[in-house]
PDB file of N, CA and C in Angstrom:
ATOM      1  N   UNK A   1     210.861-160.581-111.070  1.00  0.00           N
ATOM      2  CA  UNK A   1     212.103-161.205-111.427  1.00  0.00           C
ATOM      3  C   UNK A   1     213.178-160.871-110.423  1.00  0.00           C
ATOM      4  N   UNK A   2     214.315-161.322-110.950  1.00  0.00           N
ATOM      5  CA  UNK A   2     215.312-161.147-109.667  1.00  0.00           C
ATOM      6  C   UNK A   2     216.027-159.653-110.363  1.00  0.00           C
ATOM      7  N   UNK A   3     216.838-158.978-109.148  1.00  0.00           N
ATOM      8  CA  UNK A   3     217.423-157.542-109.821  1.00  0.00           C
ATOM      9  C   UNK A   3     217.893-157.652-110.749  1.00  0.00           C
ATOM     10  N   UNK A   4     218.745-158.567-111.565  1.00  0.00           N
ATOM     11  CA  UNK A   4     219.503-158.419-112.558  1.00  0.00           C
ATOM     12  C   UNK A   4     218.542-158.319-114.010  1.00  0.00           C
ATOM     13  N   UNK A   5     217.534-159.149-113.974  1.00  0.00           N
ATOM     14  CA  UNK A   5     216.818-159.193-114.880  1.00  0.00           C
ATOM     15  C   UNK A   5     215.566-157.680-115.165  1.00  0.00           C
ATOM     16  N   UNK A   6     215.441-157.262-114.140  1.00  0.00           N
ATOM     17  CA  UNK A   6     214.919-155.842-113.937  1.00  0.00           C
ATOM     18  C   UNK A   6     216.008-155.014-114.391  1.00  0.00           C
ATOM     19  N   UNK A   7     217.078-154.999-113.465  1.00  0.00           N
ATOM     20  CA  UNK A   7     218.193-153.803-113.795  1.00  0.00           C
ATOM     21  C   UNK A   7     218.221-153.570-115.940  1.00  0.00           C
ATOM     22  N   UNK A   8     217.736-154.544-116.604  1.00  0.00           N
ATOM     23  CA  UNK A   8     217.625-154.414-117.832  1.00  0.00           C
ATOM     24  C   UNK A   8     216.973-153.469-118.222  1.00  0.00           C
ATOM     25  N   UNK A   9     215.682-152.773-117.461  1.00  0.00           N
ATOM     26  CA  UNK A   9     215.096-152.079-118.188  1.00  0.00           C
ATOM     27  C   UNK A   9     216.003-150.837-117.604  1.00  0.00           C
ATOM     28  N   UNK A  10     216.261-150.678-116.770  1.00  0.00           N
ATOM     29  CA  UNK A  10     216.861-149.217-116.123  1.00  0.00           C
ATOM     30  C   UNK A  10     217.329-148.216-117.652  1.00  0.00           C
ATOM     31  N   UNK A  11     217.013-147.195-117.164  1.00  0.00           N
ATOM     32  CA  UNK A  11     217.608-146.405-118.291  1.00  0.00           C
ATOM     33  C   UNK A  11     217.919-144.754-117.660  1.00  0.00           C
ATOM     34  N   UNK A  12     218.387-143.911-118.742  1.00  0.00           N
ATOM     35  CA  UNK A  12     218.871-142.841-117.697  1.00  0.00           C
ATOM     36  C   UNK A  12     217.643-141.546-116.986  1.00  0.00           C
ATOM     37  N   UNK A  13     216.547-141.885-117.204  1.00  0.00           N
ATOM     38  CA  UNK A  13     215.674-141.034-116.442  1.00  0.00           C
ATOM     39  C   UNK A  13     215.197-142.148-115.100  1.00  0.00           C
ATOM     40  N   UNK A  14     215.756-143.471-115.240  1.00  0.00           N
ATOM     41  CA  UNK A  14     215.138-144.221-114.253  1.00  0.00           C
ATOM     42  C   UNK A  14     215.012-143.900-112.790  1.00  0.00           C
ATOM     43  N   UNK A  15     214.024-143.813-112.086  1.00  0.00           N
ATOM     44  CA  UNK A  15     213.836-143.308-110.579  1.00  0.00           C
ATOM     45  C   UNK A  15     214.299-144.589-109.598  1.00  0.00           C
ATOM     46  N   UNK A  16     215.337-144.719-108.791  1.00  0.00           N
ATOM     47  CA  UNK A  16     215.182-145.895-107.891  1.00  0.00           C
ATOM     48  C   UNK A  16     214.670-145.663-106.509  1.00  0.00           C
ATOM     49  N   UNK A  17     214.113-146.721-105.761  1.00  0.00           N
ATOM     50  CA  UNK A  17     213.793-146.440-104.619  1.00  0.00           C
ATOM     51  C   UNK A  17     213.998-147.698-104.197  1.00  0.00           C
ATOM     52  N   UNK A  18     214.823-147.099-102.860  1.00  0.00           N
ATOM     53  CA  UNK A  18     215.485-148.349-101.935  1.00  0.00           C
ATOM     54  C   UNK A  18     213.841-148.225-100.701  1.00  0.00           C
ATOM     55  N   UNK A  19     213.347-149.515-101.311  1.00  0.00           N
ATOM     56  CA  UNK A  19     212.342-150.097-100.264  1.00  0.00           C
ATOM     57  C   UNK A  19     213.188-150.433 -98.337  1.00  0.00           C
ATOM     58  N   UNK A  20     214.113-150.470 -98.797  1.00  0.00           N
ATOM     59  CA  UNK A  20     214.863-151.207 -97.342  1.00  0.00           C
ATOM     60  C   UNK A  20     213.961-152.850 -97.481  1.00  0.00           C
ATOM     61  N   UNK A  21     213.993-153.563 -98.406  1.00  0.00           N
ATOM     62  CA  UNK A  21     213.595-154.984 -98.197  1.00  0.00           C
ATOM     63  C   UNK A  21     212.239-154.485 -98.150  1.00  0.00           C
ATOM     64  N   UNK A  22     211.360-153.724 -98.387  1.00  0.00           N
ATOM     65  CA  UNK A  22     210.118-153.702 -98.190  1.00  0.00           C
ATOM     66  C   UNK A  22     209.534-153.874-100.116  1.00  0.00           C
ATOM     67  N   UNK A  23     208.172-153.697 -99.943  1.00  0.00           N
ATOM     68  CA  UNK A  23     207.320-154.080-101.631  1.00  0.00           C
ATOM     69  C   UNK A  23     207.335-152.250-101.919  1.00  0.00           C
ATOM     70  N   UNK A  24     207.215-152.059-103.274  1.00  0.00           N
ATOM     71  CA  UNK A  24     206.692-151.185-104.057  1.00  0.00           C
ATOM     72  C   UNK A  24     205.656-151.655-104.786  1.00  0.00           C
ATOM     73  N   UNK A  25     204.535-151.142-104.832  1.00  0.00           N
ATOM     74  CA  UNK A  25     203.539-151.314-105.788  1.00  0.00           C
ATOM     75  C   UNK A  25     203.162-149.980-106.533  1.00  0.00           C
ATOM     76  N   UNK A  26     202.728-150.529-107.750  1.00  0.00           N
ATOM     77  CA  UNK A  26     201.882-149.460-108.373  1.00  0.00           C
ATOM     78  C   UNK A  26     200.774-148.675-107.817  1.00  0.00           C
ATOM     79  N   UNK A  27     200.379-147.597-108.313  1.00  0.00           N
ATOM     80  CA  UNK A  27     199.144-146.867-107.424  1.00  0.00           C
ATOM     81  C   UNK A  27     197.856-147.767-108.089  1.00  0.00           C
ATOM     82  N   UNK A  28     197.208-148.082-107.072  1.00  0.00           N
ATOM     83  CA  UNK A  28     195.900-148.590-107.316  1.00  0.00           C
ATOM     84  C   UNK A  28     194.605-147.492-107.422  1.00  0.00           C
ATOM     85  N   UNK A  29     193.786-147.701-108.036  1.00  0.00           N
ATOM     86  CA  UNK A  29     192.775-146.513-108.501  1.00  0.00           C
ATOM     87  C   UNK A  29     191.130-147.202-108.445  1.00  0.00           C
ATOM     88  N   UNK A  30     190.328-146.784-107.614  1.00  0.00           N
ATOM     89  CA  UNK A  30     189.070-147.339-107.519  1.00  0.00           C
ATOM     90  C   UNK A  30     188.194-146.784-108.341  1.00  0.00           C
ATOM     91  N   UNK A  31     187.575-146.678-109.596  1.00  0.00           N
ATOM     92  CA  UNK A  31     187.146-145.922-110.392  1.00  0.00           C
ATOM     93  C   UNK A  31     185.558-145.974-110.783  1.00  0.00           C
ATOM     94  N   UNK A  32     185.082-146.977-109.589  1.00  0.00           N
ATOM     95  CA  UNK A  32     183.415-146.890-109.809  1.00  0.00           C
ATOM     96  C   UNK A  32     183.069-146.127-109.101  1.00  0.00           C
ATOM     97  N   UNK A  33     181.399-145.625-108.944  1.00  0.00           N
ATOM     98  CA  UNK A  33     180.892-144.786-107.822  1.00  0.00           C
ATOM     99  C   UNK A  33     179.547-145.816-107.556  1.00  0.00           C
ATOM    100  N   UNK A  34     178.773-145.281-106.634  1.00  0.00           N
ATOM    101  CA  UNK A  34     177.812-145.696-106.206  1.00  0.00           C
ATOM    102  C   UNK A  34     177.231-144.553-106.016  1.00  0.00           C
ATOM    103  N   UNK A  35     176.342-144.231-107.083  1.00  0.00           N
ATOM    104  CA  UNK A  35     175.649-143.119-107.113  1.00  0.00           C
ATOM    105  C   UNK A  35     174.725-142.675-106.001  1.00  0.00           C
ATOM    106  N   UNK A  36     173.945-143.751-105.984  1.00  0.00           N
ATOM    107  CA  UNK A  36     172.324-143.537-105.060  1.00  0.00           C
ATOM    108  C   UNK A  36     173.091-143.650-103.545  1.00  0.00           C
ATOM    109  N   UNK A  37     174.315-144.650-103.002  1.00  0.00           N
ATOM    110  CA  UNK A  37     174.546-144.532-102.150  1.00  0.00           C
ATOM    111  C   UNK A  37     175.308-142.958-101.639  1.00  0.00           C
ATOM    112  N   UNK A  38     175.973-142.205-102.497  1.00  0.00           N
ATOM    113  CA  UNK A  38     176.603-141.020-102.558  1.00  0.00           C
ATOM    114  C   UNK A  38     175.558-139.767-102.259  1.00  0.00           C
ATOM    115  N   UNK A  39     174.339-139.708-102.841  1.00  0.00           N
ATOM    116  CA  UNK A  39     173.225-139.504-102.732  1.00  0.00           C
ATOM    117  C   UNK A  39     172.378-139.551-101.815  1.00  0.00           C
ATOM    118  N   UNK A  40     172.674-140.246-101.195  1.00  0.00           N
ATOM    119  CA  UNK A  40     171.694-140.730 -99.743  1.00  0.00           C
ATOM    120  C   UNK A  40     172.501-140.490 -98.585  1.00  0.00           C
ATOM    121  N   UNK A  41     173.731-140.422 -98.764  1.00  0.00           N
ATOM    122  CA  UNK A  41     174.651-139.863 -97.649  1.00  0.00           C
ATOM    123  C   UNK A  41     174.830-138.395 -97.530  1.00  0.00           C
ATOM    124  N   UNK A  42     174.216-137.413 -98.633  1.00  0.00           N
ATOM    125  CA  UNK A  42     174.645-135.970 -98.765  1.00  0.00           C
ATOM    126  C   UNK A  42     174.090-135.232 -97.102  1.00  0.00           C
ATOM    127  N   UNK A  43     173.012-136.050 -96.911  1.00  0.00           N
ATOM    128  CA  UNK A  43     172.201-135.606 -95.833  1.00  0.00           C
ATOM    129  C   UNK A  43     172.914-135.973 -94.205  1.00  0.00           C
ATOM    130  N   UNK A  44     173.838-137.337 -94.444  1.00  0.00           N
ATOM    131  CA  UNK A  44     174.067-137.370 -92.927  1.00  0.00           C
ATOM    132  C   UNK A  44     175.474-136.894 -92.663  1.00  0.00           C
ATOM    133  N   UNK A  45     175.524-136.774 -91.369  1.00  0.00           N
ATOM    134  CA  UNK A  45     176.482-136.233 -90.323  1.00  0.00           C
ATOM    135  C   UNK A  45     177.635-136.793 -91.109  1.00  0.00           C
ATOM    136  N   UNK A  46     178.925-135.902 -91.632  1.00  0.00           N
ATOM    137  CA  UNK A  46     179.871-136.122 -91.805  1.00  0.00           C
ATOM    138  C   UNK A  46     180.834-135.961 -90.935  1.00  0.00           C
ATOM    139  N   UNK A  47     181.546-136.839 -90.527  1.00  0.00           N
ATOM    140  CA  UNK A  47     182.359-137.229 -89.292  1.00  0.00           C
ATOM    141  C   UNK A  47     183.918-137.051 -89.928  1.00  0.00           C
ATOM    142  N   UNK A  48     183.934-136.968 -91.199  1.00  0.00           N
ATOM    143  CA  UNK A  48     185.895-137.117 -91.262  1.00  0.00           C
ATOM    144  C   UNK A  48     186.199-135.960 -90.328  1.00  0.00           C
ATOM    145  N   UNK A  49     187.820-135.990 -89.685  1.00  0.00           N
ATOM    146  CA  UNK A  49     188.165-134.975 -89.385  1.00  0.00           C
ATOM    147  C   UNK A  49     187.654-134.720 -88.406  1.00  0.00           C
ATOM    148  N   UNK A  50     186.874-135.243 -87.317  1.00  0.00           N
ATOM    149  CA  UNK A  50     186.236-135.301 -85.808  1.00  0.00           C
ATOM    150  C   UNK A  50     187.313-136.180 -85.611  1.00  0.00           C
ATOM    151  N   UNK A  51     187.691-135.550 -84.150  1.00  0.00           N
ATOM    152  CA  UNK A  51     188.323-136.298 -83.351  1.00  0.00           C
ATOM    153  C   UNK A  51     188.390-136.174 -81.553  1.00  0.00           C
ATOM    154  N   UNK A  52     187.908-137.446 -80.840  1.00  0.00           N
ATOM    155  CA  UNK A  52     187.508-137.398 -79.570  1.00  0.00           C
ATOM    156  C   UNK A  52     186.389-136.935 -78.936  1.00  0.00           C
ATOM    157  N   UNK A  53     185.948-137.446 -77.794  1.00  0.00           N
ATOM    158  CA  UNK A  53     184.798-137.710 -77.813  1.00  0.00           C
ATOM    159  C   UNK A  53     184.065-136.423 -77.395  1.00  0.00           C
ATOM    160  N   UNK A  54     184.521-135.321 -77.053  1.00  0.00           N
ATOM    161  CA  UNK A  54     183.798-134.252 -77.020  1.00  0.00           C
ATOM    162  C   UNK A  54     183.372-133.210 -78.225  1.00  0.00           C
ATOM    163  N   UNK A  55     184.544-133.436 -79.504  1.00  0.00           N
ATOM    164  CA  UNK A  55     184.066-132.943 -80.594  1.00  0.00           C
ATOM    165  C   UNK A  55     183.065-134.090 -81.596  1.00  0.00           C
ATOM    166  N   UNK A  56     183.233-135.040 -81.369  1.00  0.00           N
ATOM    167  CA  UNK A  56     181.955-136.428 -81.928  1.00  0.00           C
ATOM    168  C   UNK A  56     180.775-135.994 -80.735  1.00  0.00           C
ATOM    169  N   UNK A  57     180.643-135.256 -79.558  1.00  0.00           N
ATOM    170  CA  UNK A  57     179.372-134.961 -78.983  1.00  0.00           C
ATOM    171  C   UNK A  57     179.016-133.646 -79.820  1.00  0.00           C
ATOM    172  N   UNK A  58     179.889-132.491 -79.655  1.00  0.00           N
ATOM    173  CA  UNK A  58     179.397-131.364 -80.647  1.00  0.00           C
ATOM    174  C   UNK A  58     178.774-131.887 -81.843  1.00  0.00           C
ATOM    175  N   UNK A  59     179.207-132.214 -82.727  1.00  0.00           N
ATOM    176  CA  UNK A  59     179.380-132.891 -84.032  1.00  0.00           C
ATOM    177  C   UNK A  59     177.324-133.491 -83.811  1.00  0.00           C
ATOM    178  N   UNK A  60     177.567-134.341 -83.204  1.00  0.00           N
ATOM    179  CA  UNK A  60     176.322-135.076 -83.040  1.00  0.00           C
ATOM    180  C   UNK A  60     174.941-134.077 -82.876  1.00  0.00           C
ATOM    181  N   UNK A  61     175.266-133.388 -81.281  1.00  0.00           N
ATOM    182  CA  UNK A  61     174.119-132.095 -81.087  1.00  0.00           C
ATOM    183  C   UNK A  61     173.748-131.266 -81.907  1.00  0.00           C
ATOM    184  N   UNK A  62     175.263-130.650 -82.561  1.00  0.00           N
ATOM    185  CA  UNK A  62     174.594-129.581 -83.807  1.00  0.00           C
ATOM    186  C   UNK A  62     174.133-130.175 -84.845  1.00  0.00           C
ATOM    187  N   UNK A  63     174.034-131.317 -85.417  1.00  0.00           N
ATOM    188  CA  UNK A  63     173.885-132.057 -86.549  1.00  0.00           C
ATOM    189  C   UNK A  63     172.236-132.578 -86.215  1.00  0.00           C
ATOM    190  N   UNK A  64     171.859-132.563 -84.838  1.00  0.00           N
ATOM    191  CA  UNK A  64     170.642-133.262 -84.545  1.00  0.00           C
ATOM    192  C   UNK A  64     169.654-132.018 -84.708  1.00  0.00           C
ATOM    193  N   UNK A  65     170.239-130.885 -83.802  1.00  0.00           N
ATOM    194  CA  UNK A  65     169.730-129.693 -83.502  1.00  0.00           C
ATOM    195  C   UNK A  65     169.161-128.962 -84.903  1.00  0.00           C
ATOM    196  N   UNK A  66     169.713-129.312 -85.787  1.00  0.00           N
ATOM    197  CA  UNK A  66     169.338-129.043 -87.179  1.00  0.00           C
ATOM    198  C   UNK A  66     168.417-129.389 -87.806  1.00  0.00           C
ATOM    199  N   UNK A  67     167.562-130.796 -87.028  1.00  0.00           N
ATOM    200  CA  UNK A  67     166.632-131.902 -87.539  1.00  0.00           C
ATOM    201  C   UNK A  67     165.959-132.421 -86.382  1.00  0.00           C
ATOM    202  N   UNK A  68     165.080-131.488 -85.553  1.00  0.00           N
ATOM    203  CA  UNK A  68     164.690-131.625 -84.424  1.00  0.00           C
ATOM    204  C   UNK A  68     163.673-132.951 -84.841  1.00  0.00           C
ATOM    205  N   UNK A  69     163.068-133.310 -86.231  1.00  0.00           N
ATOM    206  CA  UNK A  69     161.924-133.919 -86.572  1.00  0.00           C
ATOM    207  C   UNK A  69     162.452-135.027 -86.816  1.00  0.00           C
ATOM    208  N   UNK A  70     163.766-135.489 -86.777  1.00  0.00           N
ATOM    209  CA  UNK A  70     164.256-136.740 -87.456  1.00  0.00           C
ATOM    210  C   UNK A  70     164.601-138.037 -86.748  1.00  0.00           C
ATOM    211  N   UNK A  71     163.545-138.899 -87.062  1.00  0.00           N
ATOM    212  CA  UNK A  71     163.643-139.930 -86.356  1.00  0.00           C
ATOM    213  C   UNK A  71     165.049-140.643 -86.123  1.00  0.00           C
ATOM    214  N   UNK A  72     165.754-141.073 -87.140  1.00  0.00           N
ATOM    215  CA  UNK A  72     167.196-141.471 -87.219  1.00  0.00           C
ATOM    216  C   UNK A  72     168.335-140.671 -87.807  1.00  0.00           C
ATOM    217  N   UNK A  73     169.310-140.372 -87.116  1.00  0.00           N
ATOM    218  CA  UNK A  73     170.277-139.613 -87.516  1.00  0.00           C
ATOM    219  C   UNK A  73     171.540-140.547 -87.661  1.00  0.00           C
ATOM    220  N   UNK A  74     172.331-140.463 -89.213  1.00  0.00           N
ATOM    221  CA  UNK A  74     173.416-141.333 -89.537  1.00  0.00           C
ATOM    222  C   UNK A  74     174.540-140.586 -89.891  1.00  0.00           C
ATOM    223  N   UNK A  75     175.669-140.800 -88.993  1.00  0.00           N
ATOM    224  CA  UNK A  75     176.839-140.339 -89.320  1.00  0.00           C
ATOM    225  C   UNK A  75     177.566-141.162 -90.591  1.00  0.00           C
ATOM    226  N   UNK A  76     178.608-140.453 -91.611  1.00  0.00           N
ATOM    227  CA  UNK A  76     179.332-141.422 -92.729  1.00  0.00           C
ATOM    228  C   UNK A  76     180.622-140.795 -92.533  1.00  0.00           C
ATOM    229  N   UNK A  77     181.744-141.260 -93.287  1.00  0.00           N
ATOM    230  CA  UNK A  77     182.943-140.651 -93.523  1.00  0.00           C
ATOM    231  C   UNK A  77     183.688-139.862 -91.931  1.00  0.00           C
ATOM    232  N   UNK A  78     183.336-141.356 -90.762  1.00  0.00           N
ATOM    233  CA  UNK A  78     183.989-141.729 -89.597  1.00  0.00           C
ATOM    234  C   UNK A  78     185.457-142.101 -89.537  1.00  0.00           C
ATOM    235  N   UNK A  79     186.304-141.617 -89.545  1.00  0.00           N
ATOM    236  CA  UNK A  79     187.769-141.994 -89.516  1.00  0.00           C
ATOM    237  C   UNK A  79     187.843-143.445 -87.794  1.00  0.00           C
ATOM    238  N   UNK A  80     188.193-144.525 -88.195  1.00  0.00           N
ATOM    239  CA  UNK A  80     188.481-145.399 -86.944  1.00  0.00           C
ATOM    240  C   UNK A  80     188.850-144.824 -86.089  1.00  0.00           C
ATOM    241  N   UNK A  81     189.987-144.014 -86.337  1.00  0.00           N
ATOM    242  CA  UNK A  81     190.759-143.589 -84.817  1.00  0.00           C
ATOM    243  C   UNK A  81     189.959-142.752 -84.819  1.00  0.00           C
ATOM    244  N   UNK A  82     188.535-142.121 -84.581  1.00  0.00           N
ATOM    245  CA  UNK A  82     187.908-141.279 -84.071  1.00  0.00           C
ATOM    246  C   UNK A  82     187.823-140.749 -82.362  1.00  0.00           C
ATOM    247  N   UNK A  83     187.885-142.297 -81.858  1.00  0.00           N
ATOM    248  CA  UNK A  83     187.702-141.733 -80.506  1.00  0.00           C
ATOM    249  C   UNK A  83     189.067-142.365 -79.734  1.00  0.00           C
ATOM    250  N   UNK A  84     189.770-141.938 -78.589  1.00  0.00           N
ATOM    251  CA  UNK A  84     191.152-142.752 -78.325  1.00  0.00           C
ATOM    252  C   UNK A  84     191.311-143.444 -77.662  1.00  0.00           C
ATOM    253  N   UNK A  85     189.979-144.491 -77.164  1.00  0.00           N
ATOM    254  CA  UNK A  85     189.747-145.607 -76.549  1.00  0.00           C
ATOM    255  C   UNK A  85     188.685-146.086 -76.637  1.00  0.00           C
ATOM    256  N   UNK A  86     187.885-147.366 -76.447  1.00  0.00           N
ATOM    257  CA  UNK A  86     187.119-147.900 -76.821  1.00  0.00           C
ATOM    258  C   UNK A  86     185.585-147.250 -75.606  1.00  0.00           C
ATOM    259  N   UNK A  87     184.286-147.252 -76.517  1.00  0.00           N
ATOM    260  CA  UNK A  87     183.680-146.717 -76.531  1.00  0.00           C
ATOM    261  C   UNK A  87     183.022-147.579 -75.216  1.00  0.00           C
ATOM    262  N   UNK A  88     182.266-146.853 -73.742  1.00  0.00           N
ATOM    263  CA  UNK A  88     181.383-147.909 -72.835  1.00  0.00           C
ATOM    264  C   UNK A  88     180.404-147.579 -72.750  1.00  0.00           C
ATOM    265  N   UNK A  89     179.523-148.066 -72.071  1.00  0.00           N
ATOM    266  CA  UNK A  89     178.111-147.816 -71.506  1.00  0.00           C
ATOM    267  C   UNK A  89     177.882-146.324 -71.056  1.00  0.00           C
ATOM    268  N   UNK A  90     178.902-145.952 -70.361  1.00  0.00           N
ATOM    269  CA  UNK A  90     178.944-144.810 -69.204  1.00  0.00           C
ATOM    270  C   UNK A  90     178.844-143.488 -70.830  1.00  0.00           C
ATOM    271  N   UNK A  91     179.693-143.929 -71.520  1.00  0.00           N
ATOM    272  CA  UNK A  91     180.127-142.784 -72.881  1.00  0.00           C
ATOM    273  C   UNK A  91     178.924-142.597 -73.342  1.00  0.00           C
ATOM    274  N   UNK A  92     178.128-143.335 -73.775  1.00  0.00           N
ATOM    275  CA  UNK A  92     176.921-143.504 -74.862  1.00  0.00           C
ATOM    276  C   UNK A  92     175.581-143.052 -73.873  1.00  0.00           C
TER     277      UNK A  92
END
């Protein structure tokens, strides 16, 4: 609605927050799981919190070095900005 019709509910514990012209939303809450997938990830390389490409090489070696027998090794819980430029031939 427009402010005036909001300003109705205001009352005296009311919290305001000046967006500066921007949205407020409510908190959104994702509340399913995916069990078997949660489950199947306990085992691979957890990546949050790596950052750049010499701690994503540590990260990788000790994580392999652990599983000398393992045909495929899968990193999960990769933050995007992991590395601080895009990845080439020469890197990999």
């Amino acid at each position: 609605g427009n402010r005036a019709s909001i300003e109705e509910f205001k009352g005296p514990a009311t919290k305001i927050v000046d967006a500066q012209g921007g949205s407020v939303l409510p908190g959104f809450i994702e509340a399913h799981m995916h069990l078997f997938g949660g489950a199947a990830e306990l085992d691979n390389l957890y990546l949050a919190g790596v950052h750049g490409f010499d701690a994503l090489r540590d990260a990788i070696q000790d994580f392999a070095a652990k599983r000398p027998d393992a045909r495929l090794l899968i990193g999960a819980g990769v933050d995007y900005a992991i590395l601080p430029e895009p990845v080439t031939r020469h890197d990999l």
